[in-house]
PDB file of N, CA and C in Angstrom:
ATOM      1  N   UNK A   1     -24.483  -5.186  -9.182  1.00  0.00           N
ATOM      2  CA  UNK A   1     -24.971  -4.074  -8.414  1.00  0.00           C
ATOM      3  C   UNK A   1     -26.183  -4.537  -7.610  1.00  0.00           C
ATOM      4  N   UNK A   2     -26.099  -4.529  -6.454  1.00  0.00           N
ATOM      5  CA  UNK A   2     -27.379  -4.590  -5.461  1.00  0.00           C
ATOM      6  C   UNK A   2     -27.923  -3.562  -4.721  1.00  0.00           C
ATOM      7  N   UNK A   3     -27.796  -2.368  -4.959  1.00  0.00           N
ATOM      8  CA  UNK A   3     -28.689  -1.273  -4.551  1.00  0.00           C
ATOM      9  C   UNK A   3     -28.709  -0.527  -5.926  1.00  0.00           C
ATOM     10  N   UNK A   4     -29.987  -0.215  -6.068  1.00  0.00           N
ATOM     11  CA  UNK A   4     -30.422   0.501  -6.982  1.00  0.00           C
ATOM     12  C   UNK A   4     -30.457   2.304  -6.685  1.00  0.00           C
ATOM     13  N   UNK A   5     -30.351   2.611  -5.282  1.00  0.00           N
ATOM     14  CA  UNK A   5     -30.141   3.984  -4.921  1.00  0.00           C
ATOM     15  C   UNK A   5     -28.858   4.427  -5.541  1.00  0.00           C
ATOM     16  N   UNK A   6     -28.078   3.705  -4.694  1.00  0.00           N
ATOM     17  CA  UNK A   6     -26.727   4.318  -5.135  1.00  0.00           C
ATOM     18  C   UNK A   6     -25.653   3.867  -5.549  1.00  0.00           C
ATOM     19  N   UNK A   7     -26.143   2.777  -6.273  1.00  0.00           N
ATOM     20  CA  UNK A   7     -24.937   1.685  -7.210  1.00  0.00           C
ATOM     21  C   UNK A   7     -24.411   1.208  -6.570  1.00  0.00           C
ATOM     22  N   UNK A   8     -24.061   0.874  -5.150  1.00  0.00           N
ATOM     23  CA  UNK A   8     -23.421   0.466  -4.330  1.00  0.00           C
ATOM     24  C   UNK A   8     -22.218   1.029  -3.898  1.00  0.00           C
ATOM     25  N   UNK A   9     -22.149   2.514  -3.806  1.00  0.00           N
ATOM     26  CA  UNK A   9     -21.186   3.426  -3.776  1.00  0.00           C
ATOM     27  C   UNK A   9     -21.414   3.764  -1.996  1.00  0.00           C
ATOM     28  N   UNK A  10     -22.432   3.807  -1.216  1.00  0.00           N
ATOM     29  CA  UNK A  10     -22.847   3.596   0.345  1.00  0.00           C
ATOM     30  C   UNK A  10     -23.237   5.281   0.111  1.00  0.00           C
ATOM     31  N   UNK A  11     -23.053   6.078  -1.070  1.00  0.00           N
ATOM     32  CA  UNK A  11     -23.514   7.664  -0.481  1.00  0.00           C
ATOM     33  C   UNK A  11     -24.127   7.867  -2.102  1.00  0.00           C
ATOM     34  N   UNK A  12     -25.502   8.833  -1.899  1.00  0.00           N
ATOM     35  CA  UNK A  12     -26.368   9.484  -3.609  1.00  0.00           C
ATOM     36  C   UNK A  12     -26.008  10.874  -3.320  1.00  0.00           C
ATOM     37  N   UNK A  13     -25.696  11.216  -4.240  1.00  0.00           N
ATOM     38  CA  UNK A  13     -25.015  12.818  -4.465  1.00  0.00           C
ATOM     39  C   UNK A  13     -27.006  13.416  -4.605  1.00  0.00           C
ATOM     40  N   UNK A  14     -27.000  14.444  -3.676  1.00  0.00           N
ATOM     41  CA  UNK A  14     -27.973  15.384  -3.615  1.00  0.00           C
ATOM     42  C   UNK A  14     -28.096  16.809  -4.433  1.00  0.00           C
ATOM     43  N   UNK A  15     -28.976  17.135  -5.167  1.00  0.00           N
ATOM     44  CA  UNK A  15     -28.541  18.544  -5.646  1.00  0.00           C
ATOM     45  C   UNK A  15     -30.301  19.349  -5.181  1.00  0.00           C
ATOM     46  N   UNK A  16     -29.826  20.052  -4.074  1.00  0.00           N
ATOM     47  CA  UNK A  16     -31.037  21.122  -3.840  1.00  0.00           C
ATOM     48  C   UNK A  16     -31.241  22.247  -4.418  1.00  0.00           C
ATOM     49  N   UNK A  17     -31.528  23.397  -4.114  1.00  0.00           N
ATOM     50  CA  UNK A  17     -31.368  24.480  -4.977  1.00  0.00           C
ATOM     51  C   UNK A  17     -30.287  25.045  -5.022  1.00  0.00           C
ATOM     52  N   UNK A  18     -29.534  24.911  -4.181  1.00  0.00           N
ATOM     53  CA  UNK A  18     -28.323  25.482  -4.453  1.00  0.00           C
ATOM     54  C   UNK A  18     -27.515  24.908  -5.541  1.00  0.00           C
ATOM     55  N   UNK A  19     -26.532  25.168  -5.762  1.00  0.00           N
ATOM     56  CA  UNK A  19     -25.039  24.909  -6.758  1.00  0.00           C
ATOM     57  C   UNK A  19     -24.460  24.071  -6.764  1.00  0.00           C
ATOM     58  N   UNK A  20     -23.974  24.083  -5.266  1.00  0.00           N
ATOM     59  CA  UNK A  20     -22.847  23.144  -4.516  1.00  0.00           C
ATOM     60  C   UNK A  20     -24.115  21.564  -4.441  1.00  0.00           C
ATOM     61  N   UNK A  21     -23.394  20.136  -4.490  1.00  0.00           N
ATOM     62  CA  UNK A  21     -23.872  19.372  -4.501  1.00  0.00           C
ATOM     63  C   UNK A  21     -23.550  18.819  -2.882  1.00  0.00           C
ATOM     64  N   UNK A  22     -24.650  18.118  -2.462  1.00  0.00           N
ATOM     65  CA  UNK A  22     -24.652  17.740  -1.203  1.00  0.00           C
ATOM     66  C   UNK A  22     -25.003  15.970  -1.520  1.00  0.00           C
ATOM     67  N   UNK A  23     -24.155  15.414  -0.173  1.00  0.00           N
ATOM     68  CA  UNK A  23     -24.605  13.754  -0.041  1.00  0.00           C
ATOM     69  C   UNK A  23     -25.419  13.191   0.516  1.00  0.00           C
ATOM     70  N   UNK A  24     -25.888  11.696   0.629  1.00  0.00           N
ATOM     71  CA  UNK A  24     -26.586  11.394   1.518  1.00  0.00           C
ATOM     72  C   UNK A  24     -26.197  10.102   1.936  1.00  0.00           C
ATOM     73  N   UNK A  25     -26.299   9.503   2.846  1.00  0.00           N
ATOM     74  CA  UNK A  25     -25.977   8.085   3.770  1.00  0.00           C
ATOM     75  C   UNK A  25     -26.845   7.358   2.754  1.00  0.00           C
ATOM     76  N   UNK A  26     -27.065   6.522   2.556  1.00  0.00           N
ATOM     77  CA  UNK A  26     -27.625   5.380   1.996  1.00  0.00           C
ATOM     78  C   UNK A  26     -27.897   4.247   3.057  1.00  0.00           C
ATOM     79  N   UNK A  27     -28.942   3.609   2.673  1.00  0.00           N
ATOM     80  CA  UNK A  27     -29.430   2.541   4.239  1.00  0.00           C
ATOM     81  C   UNK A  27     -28.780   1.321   3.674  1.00  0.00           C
ATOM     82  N   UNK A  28     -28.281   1.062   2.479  1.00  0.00           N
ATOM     83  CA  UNK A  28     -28.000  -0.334   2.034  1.00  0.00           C
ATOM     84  C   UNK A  28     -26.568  -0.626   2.840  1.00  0.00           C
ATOM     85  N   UNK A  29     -26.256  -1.785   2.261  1.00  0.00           N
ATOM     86  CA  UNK A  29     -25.118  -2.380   3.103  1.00  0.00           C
ATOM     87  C   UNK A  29     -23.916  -1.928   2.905  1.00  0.00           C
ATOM     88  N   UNK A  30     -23.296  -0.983   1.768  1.00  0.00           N
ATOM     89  CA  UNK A  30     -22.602  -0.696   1.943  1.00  0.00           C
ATOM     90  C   UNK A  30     -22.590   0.777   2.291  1.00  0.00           C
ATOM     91  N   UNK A  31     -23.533   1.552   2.619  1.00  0.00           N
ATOM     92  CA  UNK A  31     -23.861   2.526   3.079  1.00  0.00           C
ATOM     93  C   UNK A  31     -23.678   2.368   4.500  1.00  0.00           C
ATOM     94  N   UNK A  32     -24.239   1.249   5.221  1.00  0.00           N
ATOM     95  CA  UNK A  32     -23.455   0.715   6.758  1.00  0.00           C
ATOM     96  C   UNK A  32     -22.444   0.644   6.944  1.00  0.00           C
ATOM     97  N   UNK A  33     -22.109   0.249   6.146  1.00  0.00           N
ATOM     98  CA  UNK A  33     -20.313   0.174   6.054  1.00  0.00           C
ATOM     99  C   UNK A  33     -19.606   1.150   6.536  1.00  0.00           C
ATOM    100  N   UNK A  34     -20.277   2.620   5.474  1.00  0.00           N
ATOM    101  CA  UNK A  34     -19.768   4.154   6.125  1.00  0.00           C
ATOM    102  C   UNK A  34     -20.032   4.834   6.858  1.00  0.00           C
ATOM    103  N   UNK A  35     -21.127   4.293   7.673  1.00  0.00           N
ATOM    104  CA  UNK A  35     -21.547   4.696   8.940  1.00  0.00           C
ATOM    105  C   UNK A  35     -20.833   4.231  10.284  1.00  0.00           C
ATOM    106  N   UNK A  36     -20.226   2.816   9.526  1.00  0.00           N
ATOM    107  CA  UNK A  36     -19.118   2.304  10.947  1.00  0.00           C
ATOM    108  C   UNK A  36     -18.565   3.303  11.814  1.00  0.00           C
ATOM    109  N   UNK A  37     -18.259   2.856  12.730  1.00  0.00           N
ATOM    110  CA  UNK A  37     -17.274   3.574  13.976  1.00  0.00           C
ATOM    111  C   UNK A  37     -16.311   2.725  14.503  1.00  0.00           C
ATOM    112  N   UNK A  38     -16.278   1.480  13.413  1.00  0.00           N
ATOM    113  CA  UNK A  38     -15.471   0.810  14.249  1.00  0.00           C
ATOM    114  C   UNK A  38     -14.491   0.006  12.887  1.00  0.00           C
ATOM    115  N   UNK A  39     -12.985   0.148  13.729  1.00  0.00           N
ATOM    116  CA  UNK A  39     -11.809  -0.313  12.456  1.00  0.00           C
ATOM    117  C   UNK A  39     -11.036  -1.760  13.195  1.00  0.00           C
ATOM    118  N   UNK A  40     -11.262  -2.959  12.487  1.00  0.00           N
ATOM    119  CA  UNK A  40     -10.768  -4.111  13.617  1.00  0.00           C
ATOM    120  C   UNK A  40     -11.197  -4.189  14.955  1.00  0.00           C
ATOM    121  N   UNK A  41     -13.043  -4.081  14.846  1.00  0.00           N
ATOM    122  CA  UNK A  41     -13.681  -4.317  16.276  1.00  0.00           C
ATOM    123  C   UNK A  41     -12.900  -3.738  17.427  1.00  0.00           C
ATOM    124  N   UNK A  42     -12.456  -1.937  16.714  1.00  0.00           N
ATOM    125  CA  UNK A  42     -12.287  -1.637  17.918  1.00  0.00           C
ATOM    126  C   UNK A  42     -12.811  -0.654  17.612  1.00  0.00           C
ATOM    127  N   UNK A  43     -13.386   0.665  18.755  1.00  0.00           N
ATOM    128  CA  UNK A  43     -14.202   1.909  18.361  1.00  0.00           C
ATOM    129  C   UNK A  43     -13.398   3.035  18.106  1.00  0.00           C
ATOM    130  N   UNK A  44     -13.666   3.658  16.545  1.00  0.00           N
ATOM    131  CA  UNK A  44     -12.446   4.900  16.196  1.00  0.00           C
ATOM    132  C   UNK A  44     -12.646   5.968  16.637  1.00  0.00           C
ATOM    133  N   UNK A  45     -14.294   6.204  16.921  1.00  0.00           N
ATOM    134  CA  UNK A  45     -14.600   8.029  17.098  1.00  0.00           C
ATOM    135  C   UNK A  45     -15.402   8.598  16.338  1.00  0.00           C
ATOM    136  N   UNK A  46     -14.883   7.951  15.100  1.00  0.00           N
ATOM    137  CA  UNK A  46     -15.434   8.797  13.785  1.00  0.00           C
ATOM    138  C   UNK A  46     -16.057   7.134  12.857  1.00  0.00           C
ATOM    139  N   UNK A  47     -16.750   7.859  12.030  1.00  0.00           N
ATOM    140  CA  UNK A  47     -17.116   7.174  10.843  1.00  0.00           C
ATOM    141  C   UNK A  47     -16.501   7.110   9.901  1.00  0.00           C
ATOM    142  N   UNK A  48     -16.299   5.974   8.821  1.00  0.00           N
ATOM    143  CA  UNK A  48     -15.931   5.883   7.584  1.00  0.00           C
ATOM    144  C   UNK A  48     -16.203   6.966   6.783  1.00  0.00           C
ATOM    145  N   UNK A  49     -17.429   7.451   6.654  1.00  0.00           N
ATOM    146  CA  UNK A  49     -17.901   8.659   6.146  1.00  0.00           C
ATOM    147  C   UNK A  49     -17.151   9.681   6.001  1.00  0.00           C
ATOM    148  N   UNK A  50     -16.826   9.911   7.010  1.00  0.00           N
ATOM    149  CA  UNK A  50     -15.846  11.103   7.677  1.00  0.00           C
ATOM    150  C   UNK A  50     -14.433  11.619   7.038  1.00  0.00           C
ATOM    151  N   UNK A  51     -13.826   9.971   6.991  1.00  0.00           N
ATOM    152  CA  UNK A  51     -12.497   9.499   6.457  1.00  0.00           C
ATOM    153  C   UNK A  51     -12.722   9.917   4.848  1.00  0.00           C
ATOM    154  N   UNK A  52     -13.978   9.640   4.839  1.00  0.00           N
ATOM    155  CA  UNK A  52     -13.962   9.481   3.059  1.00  0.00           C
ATOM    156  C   UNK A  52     -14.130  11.137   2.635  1.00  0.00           C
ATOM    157  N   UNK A  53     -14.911  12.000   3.513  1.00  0.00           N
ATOM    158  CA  UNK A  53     -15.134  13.162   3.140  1.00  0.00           C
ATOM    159  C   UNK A  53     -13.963  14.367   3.243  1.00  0.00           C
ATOM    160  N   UNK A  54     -13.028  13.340   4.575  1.00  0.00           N
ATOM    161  CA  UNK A  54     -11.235  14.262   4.202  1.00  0.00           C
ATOM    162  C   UNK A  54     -10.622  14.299   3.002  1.00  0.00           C
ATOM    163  N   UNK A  55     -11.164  12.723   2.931  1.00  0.00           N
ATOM    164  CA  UNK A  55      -9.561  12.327   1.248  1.00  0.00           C
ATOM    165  C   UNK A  55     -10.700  12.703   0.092  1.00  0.00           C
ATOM    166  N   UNK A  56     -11.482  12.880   0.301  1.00  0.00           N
ATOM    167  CA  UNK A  56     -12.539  13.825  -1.013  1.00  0.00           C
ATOM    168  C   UNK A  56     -12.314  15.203  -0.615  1.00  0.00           C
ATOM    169  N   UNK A  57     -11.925  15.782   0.657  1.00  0.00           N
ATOM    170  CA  UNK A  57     -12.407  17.454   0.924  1.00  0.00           C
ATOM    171  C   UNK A  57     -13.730  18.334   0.737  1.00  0.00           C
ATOM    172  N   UNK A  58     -14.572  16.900   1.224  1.00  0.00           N
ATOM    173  CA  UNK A  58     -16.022  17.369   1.340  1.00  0.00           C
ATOM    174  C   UNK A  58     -16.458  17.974   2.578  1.00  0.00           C
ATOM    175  N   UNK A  59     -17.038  18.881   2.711  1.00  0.00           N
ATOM    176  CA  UNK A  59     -17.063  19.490   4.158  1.00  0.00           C
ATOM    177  C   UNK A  59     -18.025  18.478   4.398  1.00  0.00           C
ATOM    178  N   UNK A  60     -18.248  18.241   5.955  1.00  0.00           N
ATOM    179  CA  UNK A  60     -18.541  17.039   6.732  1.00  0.00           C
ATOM    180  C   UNK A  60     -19.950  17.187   6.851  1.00  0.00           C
ATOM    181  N   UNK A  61     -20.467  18.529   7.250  1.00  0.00           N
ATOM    182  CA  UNK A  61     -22.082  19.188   7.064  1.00  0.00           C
ATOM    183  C   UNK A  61     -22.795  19.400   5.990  1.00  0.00           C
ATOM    184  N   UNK A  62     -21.683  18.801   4.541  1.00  0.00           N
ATOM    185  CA  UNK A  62     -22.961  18.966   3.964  1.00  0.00           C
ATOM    186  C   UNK A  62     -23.424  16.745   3.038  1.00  0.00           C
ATOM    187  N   UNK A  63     -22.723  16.089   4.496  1.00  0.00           N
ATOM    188  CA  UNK A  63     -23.632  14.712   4.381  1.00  0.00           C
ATOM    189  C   UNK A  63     -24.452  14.925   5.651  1.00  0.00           C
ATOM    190  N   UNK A  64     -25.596  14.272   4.954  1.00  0.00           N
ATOM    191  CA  UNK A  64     -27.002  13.735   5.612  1.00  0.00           C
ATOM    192  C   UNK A  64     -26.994  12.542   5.348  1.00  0.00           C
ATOM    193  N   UNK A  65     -27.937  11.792   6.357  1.00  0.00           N
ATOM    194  CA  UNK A  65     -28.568  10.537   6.320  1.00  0.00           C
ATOM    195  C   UNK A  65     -29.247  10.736   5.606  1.00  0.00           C
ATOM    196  N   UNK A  66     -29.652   9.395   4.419  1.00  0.00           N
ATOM    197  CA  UNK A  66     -31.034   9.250   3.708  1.00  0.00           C
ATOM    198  C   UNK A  66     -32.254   9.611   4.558  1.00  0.00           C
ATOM    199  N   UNK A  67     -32.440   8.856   5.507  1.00  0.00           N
ATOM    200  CA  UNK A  67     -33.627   8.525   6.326  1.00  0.00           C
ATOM    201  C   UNK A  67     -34.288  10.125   7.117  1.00  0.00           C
ATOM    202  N   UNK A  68     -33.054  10.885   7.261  1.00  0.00           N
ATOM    203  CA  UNK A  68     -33.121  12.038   7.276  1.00  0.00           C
ATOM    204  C   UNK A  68     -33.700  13.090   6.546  1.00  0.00           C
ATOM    205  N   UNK A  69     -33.708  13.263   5.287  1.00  0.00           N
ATOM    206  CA  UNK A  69     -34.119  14.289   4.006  1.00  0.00           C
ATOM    207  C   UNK A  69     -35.784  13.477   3.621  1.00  0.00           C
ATOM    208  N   UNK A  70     -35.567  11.853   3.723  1.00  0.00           N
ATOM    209  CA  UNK A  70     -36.833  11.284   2.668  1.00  0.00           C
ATOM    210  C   UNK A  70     -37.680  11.051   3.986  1.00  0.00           C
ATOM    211  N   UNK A  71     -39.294  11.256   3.643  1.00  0.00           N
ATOM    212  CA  UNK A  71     -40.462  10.856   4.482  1.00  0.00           C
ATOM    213  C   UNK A  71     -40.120   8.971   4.102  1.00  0.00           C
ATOM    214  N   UNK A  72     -40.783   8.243   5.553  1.00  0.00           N
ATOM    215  CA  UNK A  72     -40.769   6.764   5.238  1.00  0.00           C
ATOM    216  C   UNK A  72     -41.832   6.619   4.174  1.00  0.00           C
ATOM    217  N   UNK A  73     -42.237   7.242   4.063  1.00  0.00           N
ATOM    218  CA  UNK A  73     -43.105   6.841   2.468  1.00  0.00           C
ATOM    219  C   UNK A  73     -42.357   6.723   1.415  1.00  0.00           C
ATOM    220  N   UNK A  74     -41.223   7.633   1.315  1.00  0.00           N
ATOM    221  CA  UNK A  74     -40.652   7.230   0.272  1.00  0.00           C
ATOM    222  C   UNK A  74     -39.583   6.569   0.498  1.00  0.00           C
ATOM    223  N   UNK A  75     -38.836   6.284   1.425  1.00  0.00           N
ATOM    224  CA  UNK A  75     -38.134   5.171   1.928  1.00  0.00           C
ATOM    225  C   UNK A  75     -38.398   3.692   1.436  1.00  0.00           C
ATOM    226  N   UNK A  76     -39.814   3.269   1.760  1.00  0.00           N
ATOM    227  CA  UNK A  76     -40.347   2.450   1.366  1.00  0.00           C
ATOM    228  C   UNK A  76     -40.759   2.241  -0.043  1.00  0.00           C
ATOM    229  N   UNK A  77     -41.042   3.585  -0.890  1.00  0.00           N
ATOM    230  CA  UNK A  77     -41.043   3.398  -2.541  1.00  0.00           C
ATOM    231  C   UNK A  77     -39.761   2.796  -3.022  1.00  0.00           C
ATOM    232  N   UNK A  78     -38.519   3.104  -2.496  1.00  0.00           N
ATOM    233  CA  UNK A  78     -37.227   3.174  -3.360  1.00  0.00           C
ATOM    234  C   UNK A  78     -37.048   1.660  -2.205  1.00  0.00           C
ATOM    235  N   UNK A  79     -37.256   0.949  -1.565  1.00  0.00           N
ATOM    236  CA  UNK A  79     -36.883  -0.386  -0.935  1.00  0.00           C
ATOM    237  C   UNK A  79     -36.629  -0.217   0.581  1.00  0.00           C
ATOM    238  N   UNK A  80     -36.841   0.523   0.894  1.00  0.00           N
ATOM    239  CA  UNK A  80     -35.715   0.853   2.353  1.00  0.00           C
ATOM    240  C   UNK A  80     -36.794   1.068   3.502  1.00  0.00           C
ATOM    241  N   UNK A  81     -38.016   0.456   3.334  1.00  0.00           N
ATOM    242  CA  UNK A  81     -39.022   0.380   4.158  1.00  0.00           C
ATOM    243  C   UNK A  81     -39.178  -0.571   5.211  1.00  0.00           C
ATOM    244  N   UNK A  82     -40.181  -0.984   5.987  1.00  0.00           N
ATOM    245  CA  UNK A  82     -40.556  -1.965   6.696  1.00  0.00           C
ATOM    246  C   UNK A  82     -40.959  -3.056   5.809  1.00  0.00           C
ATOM    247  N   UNK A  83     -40.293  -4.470   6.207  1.00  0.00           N
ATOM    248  CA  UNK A  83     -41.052  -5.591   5.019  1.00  0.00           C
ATOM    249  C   UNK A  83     -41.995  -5.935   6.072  1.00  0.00           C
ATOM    250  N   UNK A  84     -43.417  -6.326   4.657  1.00  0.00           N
ATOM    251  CA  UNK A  84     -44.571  -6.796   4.999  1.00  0.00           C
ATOM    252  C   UNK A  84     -44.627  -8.408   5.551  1.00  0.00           C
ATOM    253  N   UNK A  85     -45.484  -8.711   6.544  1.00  0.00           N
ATOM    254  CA  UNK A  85     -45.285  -9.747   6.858  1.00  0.00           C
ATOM    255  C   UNK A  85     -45.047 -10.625   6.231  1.00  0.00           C
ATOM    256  N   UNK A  86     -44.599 -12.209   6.477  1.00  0.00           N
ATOM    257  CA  UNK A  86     -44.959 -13.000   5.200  1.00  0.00           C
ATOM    258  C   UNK A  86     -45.786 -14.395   5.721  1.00  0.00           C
ATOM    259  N   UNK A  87     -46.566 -14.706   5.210  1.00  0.00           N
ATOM    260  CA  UNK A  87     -47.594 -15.438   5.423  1.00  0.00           C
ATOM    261  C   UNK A  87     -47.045 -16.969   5.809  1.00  0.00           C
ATOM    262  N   UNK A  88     -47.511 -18.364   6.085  1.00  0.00           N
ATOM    263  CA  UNK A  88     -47.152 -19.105   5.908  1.00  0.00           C
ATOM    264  C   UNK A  88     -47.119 -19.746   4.523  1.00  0.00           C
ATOM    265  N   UNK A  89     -47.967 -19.457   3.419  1.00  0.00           N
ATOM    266  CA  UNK A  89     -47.910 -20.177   2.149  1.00  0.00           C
ATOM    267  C   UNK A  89     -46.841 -19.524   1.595  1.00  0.00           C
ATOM    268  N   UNK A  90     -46.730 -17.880   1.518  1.00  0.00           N
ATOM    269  CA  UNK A  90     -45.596 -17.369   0.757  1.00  0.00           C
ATOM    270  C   UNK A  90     -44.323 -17.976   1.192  1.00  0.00           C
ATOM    271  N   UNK A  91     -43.649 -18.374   2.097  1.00  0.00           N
ATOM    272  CA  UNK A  91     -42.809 -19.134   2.785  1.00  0.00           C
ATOM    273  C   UNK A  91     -42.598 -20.288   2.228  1.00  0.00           C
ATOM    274  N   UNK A  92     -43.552 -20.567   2.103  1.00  0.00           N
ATOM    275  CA  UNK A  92     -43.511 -22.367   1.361  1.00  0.00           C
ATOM    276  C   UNK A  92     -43.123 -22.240  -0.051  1.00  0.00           C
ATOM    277  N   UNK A  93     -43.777 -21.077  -0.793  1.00  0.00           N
ATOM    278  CA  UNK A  93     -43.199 -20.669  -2.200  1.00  0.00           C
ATOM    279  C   UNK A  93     -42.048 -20.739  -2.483  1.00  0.00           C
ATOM    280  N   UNK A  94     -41.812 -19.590  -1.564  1.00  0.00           N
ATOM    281  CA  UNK A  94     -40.545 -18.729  -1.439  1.00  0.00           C
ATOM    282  C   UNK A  94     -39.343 -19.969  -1.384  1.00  0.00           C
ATOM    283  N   UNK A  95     -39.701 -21.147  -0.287  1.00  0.00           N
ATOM    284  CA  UNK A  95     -38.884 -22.442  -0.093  1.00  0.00           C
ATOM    285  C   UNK A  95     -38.374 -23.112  -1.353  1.00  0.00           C
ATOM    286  N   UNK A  96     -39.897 -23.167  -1.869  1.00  0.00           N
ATOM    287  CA  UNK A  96     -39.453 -24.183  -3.224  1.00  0.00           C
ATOM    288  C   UNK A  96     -39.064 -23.603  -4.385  1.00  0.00           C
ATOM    289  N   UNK A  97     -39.539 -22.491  -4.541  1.00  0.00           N
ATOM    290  CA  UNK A  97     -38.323 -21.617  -5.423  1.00  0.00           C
ATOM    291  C   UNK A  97     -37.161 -21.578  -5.363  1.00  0.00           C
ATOM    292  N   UNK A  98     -36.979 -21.918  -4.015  1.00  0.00           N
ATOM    293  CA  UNK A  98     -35.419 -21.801  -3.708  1.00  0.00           C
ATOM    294  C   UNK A  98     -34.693 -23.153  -3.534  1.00  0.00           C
ATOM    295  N   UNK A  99     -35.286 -24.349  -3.552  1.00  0.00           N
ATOM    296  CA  UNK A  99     -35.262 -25.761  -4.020  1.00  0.00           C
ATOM    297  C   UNK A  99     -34.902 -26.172  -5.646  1.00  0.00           C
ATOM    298  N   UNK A 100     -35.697 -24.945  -6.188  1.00  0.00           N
ATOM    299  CA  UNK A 100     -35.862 -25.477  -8.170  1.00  0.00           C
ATOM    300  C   UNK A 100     -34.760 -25.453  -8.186  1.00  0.00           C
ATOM    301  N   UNK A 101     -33.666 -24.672  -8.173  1.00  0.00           N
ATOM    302  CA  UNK A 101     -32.733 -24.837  -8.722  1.00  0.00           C
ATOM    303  C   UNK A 101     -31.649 -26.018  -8.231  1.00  0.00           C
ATOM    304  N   UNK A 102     -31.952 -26.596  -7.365  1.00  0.00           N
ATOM    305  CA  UNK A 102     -31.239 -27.547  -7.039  1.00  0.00           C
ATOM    306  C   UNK A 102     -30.986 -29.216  -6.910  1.00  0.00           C
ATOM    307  N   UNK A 103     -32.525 -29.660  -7.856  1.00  0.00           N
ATOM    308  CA  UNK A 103     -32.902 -30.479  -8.028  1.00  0.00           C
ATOM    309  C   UNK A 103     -31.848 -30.416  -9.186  1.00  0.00           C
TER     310      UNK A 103
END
């Protein structure tokens, strides 16, 4: 698993005050995935999303974008922020960390 939002499912089930449960886009990669518009680099119209919310029978209005509902403050708590610069020494770390294992 490489997103910790949403298990790598590309959508986090929302529950507001209401009953009915609502979705949300996810920014990770496979959350891009369902944002596509495009099937064999060609353009469909629609999103994956879309497709997925027929063969579920989710009405289509009640997905949102993450980036939509959360302030970037918390975007950035849960990973999905701006990365901080990185210095030249962290780089060099970062290098040979990534060297150890290959010695």
């Amino acid at each position: 698993m490489s997103c910790a939002v949403c298990q790598d499912k590309g959508l986090v089930t929302v529950n507001w005050l209401e009953s009915d449960s609502d979705y949300a886009l996810c920014l990770c990669s496979t959350g891009n995935l369902l944002r596509a518009t495009q099937n064999a680099n060609r353009h469909t119209g629609f999103a994956l999303w879309e497709v997925w919310a027929a063969r579920e029978g989710v009405d289509p209005s009640r997905i949102v974008r993450l980036e939509d509902v959360l302030t970037a403050e918390d975007l950035q708590a849960i990973g999905f922020g701006p990365r901080a610069a990185v210095t030249s020494l962290e780089a060099v770390v970062a290098a040979a960390k990534g060297k150890r294992g290959k010695l």
